[in-house]
N, C-alpha and C. Protein backbone atom coordinates (compact mmCIF):
# COMPACT_ATOMS: atom_id res chain seq x y z
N UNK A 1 128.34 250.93 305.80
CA UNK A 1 128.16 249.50 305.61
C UNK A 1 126.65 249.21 305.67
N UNK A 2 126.29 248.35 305.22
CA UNK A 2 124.82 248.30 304.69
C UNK A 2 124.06 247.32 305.59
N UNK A 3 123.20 247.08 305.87
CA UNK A 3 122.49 245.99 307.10
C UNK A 3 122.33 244.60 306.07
N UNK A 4 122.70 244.92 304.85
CA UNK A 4 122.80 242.91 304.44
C UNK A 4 124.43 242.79 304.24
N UNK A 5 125.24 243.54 304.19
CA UNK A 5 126.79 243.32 304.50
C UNK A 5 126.90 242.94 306.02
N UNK A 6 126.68 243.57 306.76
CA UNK A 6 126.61 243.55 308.41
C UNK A 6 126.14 242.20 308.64
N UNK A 7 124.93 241.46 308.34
CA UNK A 7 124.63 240.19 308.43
C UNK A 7 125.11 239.22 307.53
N UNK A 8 126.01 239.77 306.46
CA UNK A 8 126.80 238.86 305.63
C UNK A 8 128.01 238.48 306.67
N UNK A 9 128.55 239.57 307.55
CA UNK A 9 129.77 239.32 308.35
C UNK A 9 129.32 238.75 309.36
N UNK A 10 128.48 238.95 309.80
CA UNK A 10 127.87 237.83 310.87
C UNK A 10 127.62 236.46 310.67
N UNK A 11 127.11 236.25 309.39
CA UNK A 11 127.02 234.87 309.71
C UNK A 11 128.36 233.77 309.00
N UNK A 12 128.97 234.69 308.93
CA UNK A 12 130.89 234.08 308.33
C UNK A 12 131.30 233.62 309.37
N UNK A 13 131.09 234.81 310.27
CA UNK A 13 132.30 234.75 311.42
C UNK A 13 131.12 233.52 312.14
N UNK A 14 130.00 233.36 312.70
CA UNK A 14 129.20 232.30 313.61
C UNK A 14 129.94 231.32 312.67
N UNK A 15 129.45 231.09 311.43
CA UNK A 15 129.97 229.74 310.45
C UNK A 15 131.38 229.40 310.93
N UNK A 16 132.39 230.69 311.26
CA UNK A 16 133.65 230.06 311.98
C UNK A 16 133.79 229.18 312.99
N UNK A 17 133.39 230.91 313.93
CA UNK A 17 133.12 229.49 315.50
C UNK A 17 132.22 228.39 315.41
N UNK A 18 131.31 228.17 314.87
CA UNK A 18 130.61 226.86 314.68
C UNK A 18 131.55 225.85 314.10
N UNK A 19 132.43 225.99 312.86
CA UNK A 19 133.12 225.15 312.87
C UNK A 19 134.40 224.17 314.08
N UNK A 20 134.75 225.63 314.53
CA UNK A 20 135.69 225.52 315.39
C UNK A 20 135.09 225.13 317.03
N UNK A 21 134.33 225.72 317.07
CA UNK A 21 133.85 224.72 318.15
C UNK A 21 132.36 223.74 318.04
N UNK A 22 132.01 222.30 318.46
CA UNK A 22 131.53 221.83 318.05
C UNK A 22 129.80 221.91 318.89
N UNK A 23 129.71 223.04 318.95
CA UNK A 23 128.19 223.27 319.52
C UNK A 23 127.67 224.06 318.15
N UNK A 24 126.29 224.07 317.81
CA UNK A 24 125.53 224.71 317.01
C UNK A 24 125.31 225.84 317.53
N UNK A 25 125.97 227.12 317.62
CA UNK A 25 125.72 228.44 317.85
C UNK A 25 124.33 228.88 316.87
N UNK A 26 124.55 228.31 315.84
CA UNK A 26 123.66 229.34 314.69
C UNK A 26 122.06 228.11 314.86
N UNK A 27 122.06 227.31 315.04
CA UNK A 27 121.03 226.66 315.13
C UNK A 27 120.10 226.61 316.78
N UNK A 28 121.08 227.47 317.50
CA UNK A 28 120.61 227.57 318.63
C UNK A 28 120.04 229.25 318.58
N UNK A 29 120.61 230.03 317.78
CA UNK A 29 120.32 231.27 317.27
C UNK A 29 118.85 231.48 316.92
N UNK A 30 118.54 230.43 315.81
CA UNK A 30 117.38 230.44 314.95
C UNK A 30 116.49 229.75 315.74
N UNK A 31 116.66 228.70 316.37
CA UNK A 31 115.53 227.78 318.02
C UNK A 31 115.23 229.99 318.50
N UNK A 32 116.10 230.08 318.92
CA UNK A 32 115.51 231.50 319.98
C UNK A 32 114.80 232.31 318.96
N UNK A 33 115.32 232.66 318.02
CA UNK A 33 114.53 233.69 317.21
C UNK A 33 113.34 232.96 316.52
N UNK A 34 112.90 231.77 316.08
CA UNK A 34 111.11 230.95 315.55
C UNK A 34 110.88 231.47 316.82
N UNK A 35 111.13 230.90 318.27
CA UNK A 35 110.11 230.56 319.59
C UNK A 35 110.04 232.27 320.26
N UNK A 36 111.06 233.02 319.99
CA UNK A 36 110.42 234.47 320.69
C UNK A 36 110.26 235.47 319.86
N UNK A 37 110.07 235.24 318.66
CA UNK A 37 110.14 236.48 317.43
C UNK A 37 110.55 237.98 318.19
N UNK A 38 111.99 237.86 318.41
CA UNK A 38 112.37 239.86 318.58
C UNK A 38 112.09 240.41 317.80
N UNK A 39 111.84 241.47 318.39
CA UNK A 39 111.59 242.82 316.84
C UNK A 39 112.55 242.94 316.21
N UNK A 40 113.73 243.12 316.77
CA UNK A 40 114.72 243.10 316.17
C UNK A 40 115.02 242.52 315.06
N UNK A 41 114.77 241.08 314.94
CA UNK A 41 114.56 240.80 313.91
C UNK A 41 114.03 241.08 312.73
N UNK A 42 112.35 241.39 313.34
CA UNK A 42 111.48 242.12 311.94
C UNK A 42 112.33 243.25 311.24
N UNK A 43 113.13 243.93 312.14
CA UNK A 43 113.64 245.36 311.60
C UNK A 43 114.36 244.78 310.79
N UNK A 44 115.75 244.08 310.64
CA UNK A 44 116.13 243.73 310.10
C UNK A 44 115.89 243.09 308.70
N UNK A 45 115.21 242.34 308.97
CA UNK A 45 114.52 241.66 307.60
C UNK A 45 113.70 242.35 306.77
N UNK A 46 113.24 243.71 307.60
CA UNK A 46 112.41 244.99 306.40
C UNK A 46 113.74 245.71 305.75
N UNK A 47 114.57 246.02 306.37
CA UNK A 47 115.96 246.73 306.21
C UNK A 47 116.13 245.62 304.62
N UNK A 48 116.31 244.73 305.03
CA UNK A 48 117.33 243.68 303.95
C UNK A 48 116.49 243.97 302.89
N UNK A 49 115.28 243.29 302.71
CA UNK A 49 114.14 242.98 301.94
C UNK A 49 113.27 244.51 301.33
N UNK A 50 113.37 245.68 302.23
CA UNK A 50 112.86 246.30 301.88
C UNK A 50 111.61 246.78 302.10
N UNK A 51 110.69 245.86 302.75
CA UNK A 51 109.44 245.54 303.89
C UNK A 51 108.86 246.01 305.12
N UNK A 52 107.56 246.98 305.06
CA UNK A 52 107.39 247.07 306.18
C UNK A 52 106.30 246.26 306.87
N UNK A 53 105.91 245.67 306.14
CA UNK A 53 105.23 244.58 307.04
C UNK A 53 104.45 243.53 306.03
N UNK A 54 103.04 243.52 305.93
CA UNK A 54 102.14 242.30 305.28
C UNK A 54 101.68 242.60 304.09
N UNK A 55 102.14 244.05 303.82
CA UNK A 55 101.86 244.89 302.62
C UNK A 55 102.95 244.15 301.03
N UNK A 56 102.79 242.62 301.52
CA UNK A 56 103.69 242.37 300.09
C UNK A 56 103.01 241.97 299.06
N UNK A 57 103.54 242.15 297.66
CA UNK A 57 102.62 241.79 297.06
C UNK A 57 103.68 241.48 295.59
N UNK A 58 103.29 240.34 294.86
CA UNK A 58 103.78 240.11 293.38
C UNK A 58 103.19 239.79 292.82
């Protein structure tokens, strides 16, 4: 399974419980990840995108 399928199923299933319950899971997600940038993240988004860092260019 591929790391943009894996975050395709992730954000289905949050979009669920967010519906189903009435707190913003995914907007409280993205508040933590702008204000503490994990790496984790970066990895991810080079994974998706293809990116290893500032080296982009078009």
């Amino acid at each position: 399974m591929t790391t943009k399928t894996k975050c395709l199923i992730t954000l289905i299933l949050l979009s669920m419980v967010d519906t189903a319950i009435p707190f913003p899971i995914i907007g409280v997600i993205l508040i933590y990840i702008l204000l503490q940038r994990p790496p984790w993240f970066k990895n991810v988004t080079a994974e998706i995108y293809g990116s290893t860092g500032s080296d982009h260019t078009q």
